[in-house]
Protein backbone atom coordinates (compact mmCIF):
# COMPACT_ATOMS: atom_id res chain seq x y z
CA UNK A 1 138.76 -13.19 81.64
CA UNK A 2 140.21 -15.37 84.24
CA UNK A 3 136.89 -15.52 86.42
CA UNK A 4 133.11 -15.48 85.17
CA UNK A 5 130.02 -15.32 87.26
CA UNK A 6 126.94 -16.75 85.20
CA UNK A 7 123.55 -16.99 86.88
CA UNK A 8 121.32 -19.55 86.95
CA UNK A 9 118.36 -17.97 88.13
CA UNK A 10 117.19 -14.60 88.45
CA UNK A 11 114.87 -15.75 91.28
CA UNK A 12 115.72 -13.70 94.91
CA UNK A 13 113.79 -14.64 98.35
CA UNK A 14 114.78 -11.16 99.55
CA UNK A 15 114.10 -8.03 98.16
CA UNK A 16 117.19 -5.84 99.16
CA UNK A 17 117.43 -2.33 98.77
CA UNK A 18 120.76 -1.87 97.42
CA UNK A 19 120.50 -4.90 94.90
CA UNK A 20 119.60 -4.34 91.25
CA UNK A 21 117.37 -6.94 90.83
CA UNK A 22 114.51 -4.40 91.80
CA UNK A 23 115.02 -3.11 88.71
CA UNK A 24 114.38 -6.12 86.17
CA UNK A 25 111.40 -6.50 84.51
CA UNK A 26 111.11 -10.16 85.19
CA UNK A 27 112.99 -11.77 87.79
CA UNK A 28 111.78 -15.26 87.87
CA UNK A 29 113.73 -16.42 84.95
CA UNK A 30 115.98 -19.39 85.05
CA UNK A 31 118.98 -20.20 82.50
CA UNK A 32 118.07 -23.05 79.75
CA UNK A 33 120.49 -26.06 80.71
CA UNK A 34 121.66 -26.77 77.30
CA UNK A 35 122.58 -22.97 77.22
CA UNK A 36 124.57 -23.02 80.12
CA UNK A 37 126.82 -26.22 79.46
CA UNK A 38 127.46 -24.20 75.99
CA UNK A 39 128.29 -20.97 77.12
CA UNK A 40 130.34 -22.65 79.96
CA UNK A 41 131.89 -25.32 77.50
CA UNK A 42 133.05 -22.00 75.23
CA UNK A 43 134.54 -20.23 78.78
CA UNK A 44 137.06 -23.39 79.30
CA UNK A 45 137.70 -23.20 76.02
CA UNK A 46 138.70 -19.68 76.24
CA UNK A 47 140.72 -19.93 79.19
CA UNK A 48 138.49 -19.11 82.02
CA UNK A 49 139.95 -20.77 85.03
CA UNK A 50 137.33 -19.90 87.77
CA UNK A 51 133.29 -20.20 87.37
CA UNK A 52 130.67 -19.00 89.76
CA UNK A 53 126.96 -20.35 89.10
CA UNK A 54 125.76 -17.25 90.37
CA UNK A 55 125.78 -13.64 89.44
CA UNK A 56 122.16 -11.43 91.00
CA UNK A 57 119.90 -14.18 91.88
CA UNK A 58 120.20 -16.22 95.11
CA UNK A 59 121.39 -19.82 93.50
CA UNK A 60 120.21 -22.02 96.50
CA UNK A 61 116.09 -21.29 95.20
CA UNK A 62 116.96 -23.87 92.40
CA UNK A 63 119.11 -26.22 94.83
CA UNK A 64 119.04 -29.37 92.54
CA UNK A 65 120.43 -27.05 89.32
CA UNK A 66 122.68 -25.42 91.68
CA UNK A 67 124.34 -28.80 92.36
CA UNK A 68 123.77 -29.86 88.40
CA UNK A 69 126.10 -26.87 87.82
CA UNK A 70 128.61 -26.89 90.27
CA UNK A 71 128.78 -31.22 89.21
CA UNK A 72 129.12 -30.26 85.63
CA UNK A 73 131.82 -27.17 85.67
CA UNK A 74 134.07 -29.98 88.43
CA UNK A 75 133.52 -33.28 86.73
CA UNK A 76 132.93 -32.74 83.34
CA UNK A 77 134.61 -29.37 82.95
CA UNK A 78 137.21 -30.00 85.13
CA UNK A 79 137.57 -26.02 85.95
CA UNK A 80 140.17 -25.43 88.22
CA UNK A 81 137.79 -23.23 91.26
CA UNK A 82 134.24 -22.77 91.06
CA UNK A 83 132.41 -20.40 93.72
CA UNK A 84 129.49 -18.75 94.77
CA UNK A 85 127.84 -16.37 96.86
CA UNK A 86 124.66 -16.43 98.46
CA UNK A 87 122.39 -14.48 100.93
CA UNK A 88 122.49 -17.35 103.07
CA UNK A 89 118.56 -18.43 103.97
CA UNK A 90 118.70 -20.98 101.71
CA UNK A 91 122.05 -22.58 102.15
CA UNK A 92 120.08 -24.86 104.41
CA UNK A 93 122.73 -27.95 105.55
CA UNK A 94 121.39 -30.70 103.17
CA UNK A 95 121.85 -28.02 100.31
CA UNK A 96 124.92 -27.00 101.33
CA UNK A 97 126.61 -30.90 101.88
CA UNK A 98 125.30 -31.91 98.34
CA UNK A 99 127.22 -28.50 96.33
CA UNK A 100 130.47 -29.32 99.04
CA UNK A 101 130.25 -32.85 97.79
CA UNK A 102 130.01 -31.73 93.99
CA UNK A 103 133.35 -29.57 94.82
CA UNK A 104 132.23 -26.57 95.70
CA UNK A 105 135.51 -24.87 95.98
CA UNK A 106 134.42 -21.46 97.95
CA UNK A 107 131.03 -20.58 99.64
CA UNK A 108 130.57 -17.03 100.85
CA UNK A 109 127.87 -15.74 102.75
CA UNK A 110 126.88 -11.71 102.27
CA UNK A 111 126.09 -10.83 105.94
CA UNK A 112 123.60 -7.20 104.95
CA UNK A 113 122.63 -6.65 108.61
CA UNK A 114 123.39 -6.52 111.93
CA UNK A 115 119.53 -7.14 113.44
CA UNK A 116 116.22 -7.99 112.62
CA UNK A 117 115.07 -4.19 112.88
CA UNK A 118 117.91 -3.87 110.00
CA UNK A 119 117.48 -6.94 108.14
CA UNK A 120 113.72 -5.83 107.32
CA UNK A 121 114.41 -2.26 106.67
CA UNK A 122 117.08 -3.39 104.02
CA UNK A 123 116.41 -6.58 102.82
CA UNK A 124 113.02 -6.15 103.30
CA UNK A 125 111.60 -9.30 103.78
CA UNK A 126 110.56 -11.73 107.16
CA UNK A 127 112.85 -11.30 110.07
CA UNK A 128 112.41 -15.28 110.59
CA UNK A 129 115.31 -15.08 107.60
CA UNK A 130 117.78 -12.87 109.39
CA UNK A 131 118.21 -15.78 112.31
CA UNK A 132 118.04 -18.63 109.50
CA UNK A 133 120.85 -16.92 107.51
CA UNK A 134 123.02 -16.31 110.43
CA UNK A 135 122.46 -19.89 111.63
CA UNK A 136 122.90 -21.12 108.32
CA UNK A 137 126.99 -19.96 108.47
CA UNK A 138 127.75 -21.89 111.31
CA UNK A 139 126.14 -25.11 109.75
CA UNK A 140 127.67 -24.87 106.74
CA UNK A 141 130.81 -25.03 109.00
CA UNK A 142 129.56 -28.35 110.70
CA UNK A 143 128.81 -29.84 107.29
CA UNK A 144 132.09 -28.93 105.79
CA UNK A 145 134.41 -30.21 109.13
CA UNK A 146 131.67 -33.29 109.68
CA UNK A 147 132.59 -34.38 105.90
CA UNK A 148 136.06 -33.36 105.54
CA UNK A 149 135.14 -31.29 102.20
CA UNK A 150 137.64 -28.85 101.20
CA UNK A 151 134.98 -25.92 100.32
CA UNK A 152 136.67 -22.51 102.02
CA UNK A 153 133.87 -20.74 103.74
CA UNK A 154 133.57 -16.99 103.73
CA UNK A 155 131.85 -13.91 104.46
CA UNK A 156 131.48 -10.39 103.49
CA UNK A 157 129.47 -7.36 104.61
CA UNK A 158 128.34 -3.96 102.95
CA UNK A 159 129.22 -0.68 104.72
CA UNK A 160 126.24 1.01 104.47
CA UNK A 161 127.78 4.16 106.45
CA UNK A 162 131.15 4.65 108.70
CA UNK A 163 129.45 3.57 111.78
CA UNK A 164 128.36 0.10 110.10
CA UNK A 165 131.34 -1.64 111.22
CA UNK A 166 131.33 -1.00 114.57
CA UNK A 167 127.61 -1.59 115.10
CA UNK A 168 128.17 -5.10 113.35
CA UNK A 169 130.90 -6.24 115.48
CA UNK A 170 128.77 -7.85 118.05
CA UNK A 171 127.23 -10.42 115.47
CA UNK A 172 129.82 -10.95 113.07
CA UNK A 173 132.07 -11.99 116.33
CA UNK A 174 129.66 -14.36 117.34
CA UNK A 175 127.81 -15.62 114.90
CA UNK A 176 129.91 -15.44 111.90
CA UNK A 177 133.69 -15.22 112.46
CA UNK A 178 134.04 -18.11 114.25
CA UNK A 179 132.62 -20.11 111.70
CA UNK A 180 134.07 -18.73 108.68
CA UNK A 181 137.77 -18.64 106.82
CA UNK A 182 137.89 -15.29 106.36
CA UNK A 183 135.24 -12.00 106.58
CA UNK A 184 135.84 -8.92 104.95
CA UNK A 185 133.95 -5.18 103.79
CA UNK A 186 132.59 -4.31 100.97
CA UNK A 187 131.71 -0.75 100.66
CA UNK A 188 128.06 0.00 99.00
């Protein structure tokens, strides 16, 4: 394959509905280090030209491996575009300027819901997280223009149902569009 996800940890701060990491038996696993430069290592070898450190669990809960990785598959690896997606609560701006400076080629932020009444029915955790996610977005933006890094920043967001869209307008136009590259949908 030409792109791989492989995740570091399967630890989560939010417990969404949709997600199948509900359904592990134990999700507070991380990957063994020496495993991960191997099975990486073997990827290059094969070809693989993109890497994400990521795959179900939220990568920015183990911030210093998250930048270990993202270091290792730029410097040492030297692969081509390495990415990742995250929920976004985490992505906190210190985190965010040390995996940018590593050479973090693409962050993307999944956007679930459109208010806090939504973001705890779904994700089903604190609503303090909905407003430090959506803030999070536009400081990853500061970090990334402060610094001059090169990191594209995007977003996407699950239709849940046909009227999804058009109830998320308001906050993805404020809060998210003007801070990202590029938004799209993803349908459930």
């Amino acid at each position: 394959p030409k792109s791989v996800k492989i995740e570091l940890t399967q630890r989560c701060n939010y417990r969404c509905a949709f997600c199948a990491l509900q359904f592990r038996e134990d999700s507070k696993l991380d990957i063994d280090w020496d495993l991960f430069m191997t099975i990486t290592t073997e990827m290059r070898v094969a070809g693989v030209q993109e890497i994400a450190p990521f795959y179900i669990g939220e990568s920015f809960m183990k911030p210093d491996m998250l930048v270990d990785a993202i270091t290792w598959l730029k410097r040492d690896l030297e692969t081509p575009y390495v990415f990742l997606t995250t929920n976004g609560s985490m992505a906190n701006p210190d985190a965010v300027e040390a995996c940018m400076a590593a050479g973090l080629d693409s962050l993307k932020f999944s956007i679930t819901s459109r208010n806090e009444e939504e973001f705890e029915n779904i994700v089903r955790v604190n609503k303090k997280l909905f407003y430090k996610a959506r803030d999070n977005v536009r400081l990853a933006r500061e970090v990334r223009d402060r610094n001059g890094f090169k990191t594209r920043i995007y977003a996407s967001s699950i239709r849940y149902d046909d009227e999804q869209q058009r109830k998320m307008e308001p906050l993805l136009n404020t809060y998210v569009i003007p801070y990202v590259d590029q938004h799209y949908w993803l349908p459930l």
